[in-house]
C-alpha atoms as a PDB file:
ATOM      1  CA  UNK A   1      78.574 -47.134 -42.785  1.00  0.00           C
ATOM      2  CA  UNK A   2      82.026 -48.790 -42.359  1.00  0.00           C
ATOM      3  CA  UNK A   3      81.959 -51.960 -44.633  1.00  0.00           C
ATOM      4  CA  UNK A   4      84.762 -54.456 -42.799  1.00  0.00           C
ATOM      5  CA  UNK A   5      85.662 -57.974 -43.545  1.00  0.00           C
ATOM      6  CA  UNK A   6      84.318 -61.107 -41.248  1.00  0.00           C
ATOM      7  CA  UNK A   7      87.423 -61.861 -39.257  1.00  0.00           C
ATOM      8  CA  UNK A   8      89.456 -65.234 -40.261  1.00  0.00           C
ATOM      9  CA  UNK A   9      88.943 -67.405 -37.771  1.00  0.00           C
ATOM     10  CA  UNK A  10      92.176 -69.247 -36.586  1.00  0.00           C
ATOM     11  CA  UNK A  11      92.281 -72.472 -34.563  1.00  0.00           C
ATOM     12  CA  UNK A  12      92.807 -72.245 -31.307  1.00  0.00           C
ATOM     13  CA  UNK A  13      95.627 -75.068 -31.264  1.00  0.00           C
ATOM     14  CA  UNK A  14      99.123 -73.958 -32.425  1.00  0.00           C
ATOM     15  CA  UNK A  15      99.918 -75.249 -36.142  1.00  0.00           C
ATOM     16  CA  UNK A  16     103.639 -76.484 -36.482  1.00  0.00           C
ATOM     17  CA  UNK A  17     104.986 -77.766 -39.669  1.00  0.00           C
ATOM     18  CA  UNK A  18     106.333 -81.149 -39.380  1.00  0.00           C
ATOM     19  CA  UNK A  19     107.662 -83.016 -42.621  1.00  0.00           C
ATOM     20  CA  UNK A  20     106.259 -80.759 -44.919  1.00  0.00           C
ATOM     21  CA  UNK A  21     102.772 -81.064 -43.636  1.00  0.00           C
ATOM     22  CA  UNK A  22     101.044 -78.682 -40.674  1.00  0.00           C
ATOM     23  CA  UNK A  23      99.826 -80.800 -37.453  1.00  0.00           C
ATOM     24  CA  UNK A  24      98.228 -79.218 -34.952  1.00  0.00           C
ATOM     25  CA  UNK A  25      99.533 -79.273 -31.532  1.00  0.00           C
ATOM     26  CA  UNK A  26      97.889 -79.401 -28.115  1.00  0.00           C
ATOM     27  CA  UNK A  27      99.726 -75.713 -27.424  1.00  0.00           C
ATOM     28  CA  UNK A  28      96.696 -73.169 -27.170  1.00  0.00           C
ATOM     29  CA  UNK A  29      97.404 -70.162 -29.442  1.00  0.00           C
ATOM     30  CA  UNK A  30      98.284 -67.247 -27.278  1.00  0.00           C
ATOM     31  CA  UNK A  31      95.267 -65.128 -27.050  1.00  0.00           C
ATOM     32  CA  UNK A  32      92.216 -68.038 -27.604  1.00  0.00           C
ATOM     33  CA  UNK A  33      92.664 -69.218 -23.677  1.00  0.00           C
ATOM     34  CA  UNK A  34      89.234 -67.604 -24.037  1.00  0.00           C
ATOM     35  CA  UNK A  35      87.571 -70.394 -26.611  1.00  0.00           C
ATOM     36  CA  UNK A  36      88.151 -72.849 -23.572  1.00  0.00           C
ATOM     37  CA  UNK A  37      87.056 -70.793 -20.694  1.00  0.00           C
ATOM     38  CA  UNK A  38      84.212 -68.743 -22.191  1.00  0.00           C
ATOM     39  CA  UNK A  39      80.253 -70.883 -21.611  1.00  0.00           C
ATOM     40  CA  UNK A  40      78.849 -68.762 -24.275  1.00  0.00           C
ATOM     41  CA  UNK A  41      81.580 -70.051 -27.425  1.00  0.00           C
ATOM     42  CA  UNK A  42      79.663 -72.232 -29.841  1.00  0.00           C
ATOM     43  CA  UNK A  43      81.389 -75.012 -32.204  1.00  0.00           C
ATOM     44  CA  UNK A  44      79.818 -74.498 -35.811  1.00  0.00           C
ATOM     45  CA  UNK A  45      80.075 -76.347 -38.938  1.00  0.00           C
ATOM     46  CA  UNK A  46      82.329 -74.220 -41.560  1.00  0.00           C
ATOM     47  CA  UNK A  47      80.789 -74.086 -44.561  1.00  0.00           C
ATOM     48  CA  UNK A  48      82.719 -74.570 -47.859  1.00  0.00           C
ATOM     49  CA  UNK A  49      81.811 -71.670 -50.185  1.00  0.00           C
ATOM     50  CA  UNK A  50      82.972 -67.988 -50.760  1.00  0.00           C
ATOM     51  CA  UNK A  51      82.445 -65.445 -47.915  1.00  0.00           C
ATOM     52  CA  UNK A  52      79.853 -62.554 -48.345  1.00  0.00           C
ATOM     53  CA  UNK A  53      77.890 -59.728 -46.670  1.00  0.00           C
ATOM     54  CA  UNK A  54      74.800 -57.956 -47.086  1.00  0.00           C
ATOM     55  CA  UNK A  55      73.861 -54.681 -46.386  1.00  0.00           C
ATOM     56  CA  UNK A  56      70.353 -53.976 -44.888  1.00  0.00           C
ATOM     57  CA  UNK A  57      69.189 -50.448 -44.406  1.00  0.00           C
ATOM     58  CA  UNK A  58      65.840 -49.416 -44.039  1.00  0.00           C
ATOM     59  CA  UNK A  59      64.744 -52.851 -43.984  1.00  0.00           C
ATOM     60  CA  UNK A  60      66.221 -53.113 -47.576  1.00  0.00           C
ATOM     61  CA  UNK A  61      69.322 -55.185 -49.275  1.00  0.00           C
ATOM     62  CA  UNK A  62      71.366 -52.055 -50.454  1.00  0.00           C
ATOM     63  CA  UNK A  63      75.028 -53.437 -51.281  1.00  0.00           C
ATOM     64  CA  UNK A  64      76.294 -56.804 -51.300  1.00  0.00           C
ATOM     65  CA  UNK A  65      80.193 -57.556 -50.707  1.00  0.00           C
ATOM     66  CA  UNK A  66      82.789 -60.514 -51.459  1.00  0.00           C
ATOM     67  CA  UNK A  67      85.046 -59.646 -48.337  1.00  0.00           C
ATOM     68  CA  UNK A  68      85.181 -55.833 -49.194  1.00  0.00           C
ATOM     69  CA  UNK A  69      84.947 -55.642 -52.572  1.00  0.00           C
ATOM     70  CA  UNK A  70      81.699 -54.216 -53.582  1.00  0.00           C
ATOM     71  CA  UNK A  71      79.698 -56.922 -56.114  1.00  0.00           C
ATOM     72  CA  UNK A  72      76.986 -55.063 -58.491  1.00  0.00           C
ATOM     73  CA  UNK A  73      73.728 -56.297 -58.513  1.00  0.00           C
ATOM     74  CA  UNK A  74      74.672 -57.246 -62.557  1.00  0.00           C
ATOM     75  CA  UNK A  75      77.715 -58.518 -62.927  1.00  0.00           C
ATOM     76  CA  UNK A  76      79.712 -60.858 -65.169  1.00  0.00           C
ATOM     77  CA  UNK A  77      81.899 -63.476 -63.081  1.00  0.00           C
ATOM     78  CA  UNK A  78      80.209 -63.085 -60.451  1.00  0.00           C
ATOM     79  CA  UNK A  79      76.006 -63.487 -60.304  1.00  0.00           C
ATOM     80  CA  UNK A  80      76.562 -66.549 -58.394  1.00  0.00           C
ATOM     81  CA  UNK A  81      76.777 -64.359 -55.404  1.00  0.00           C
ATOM     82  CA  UNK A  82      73.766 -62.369 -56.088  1.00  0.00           C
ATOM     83  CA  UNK A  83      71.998 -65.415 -57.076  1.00  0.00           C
ATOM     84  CA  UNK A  84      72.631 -66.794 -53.721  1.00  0.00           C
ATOM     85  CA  UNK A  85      71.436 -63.882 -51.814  1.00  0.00           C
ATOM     86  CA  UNK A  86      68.548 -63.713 -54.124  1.00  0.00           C
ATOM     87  CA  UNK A  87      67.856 -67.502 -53.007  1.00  0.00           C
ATOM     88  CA  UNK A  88      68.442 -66.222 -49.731  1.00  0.00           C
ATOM     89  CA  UNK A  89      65.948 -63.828 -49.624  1.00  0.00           C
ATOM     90  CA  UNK A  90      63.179 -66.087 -51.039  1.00  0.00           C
ATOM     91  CA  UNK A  91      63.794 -68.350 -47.938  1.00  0.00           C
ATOM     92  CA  UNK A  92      63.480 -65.721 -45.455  1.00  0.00           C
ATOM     93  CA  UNK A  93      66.921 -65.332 -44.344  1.00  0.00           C
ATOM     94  CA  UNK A  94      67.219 -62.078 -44.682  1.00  0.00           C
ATOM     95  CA  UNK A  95      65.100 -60.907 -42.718  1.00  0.00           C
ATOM     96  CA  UNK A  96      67.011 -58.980 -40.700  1.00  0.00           C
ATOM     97  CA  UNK A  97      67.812 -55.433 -38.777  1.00  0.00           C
ATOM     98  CA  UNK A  98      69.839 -52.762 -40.355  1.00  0.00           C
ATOM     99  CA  UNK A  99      73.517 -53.456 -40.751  1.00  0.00           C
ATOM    100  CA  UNK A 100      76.259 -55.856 -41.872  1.00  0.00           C
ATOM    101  CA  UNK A 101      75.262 -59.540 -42.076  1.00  0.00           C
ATOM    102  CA  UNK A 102      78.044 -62.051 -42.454  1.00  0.00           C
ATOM    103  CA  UNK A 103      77.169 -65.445 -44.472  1.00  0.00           C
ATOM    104  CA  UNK A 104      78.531 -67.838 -46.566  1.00  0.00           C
ATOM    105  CA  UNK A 105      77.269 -68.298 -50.670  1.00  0.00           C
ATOM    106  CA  UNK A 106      77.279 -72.028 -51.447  1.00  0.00           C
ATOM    107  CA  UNK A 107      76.721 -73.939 -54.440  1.00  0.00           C
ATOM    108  CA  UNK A 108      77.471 -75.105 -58.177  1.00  0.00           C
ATOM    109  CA  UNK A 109      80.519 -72.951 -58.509  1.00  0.00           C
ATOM    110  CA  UNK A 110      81.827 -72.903 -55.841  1.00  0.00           C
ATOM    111  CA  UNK A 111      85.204 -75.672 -54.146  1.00  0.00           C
ATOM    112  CA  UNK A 112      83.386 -78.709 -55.608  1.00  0.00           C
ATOM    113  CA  UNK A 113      79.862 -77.909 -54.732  1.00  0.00           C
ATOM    114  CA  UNK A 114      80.534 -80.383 -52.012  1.00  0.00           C
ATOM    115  CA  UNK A 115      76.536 -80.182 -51.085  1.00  0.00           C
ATOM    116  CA  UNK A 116      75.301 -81.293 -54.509  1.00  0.00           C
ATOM    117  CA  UNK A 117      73.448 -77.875 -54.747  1.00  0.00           C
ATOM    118  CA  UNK A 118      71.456 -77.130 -58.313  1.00  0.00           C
ATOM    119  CA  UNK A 119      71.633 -73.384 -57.420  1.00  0.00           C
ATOM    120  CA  UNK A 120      73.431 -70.896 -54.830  1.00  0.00           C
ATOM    121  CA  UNK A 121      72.539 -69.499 -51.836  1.00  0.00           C
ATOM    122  CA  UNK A 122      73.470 -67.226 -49.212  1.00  0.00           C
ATOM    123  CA  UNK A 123      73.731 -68.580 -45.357  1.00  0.00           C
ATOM    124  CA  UNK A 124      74.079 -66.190 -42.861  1.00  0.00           C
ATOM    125  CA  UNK A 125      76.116 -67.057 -39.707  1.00  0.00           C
ATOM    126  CA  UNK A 126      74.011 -65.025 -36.828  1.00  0.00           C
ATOM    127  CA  UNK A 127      71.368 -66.600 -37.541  1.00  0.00           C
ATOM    128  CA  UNK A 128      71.053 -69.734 -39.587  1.00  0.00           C
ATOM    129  CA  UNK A 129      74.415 -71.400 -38.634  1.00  0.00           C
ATOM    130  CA  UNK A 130      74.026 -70.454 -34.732  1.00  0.00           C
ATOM    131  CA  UNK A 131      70.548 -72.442 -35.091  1.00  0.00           C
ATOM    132  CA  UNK A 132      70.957 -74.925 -37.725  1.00  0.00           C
ATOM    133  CA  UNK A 133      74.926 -75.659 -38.131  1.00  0.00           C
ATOM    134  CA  UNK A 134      75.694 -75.706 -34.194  1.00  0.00           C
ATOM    135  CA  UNK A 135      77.666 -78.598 -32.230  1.00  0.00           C
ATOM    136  CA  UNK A 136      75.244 -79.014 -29.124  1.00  0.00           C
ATOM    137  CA  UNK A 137      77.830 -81.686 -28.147  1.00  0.00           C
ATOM    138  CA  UNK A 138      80.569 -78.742 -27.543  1.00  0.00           C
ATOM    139  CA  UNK A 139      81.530 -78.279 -24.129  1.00  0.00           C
ATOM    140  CA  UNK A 140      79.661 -81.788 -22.819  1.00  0.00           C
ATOM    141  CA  UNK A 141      83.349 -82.963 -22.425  1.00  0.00           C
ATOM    142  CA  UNK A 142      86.515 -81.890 -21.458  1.00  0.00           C
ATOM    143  CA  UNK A 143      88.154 -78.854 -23.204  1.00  0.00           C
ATOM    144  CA  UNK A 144      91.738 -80.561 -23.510  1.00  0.00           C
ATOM    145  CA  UNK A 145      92.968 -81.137 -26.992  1.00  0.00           C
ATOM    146  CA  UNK A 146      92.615 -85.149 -27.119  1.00  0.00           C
ATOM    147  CA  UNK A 147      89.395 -85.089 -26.209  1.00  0.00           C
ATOM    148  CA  UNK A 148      88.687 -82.121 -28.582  1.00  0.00           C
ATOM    149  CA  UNK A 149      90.596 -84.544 -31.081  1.00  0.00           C
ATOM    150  CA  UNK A 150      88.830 -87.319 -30.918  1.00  0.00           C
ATOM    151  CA  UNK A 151      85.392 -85.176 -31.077  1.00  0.00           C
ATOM    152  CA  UNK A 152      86.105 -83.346 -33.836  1.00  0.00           C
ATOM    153  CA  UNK A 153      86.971 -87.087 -35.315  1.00  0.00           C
ATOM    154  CA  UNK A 154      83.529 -88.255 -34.933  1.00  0.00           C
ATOM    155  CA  UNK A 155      81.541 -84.711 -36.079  1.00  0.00           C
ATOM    156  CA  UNK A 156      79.176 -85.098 -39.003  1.00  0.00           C
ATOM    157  CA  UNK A 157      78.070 -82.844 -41.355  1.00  0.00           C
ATOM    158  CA  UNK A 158      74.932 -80.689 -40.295  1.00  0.00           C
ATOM    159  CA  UNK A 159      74.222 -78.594 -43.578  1.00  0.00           C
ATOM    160  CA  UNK A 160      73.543 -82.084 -45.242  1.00  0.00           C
END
């Protein structure tokens, strides 16, 4: 199997750099005329953590990966992430078919802990942050960047 990397995800408003600080502009990034046009885009809470995948064949975790470097199952620096997968597991979220799963580990060591978490865990984006961490409000307005603005303005937290 080809391991790849979850693709950054860039906003679809032009970033200029104005006085030493980057403000986004209501130019639409060449290329993401599709995040305005397309029904089926969702607006998702990004979740402040450390990006990992899991590998499921036969039914069965068999490799889990920071980006694309492989993390053993023991490892010093670094059983956070196998923690929160572990976590993960117990919860039911990984549950699912053979192949590459994309999530997020949260938690005590990781930016803050902004969610006050006493242990890590693994969130995976197909399926708990398309049910769970979804804007329903996205697309009941206008898609023109002041009304985006003033939206994204008033957005609170969902993974609280």
């Amino acid at each position: 199997m080809m391991i790849s990397d979850m693709p950054k995800l860039e906003s679809p408003f032009v970033r200029e750099m104005i006085n030493g600080e980057y403000i986004v502009t209501d130019t639409i990034r060449e290329g993401y005329e599709w995040v305005f046009e397309d029904e089926s885009v969702m607006a998702i809470e990004k979740l402040n953590g450390t990006n990992v995948s899991i590998i499921i064949d036969g039914g069965m975790i068999t490799a889990i990966f920071n980006r694309k470097n492989k993390i053993p199952f023991f490892t010093k620096g670094k059983s956070f992430i196998t923690e929160g997968v572990l976590n993960a597991f117990d919860k039911g979220y990984c549950e699912l078919p053979d192949g590459q799963w994309f999530g997020e580990v949260i938690g005590p060591k990781l930016n803050g802990n902004p969610y006050k978490l006493d242990k890590h865990i693994w969130i995976p984006f197909k399926t708990y942050c398309q049910e769970h961490l979804r804007y329903k409000s996205w697309g009941k307005y206008p898609k023109d960047f002041n009304t985006i603005s003033e939206w994204f303005k008033e957005l609170m937290p969902l993974y609280m």
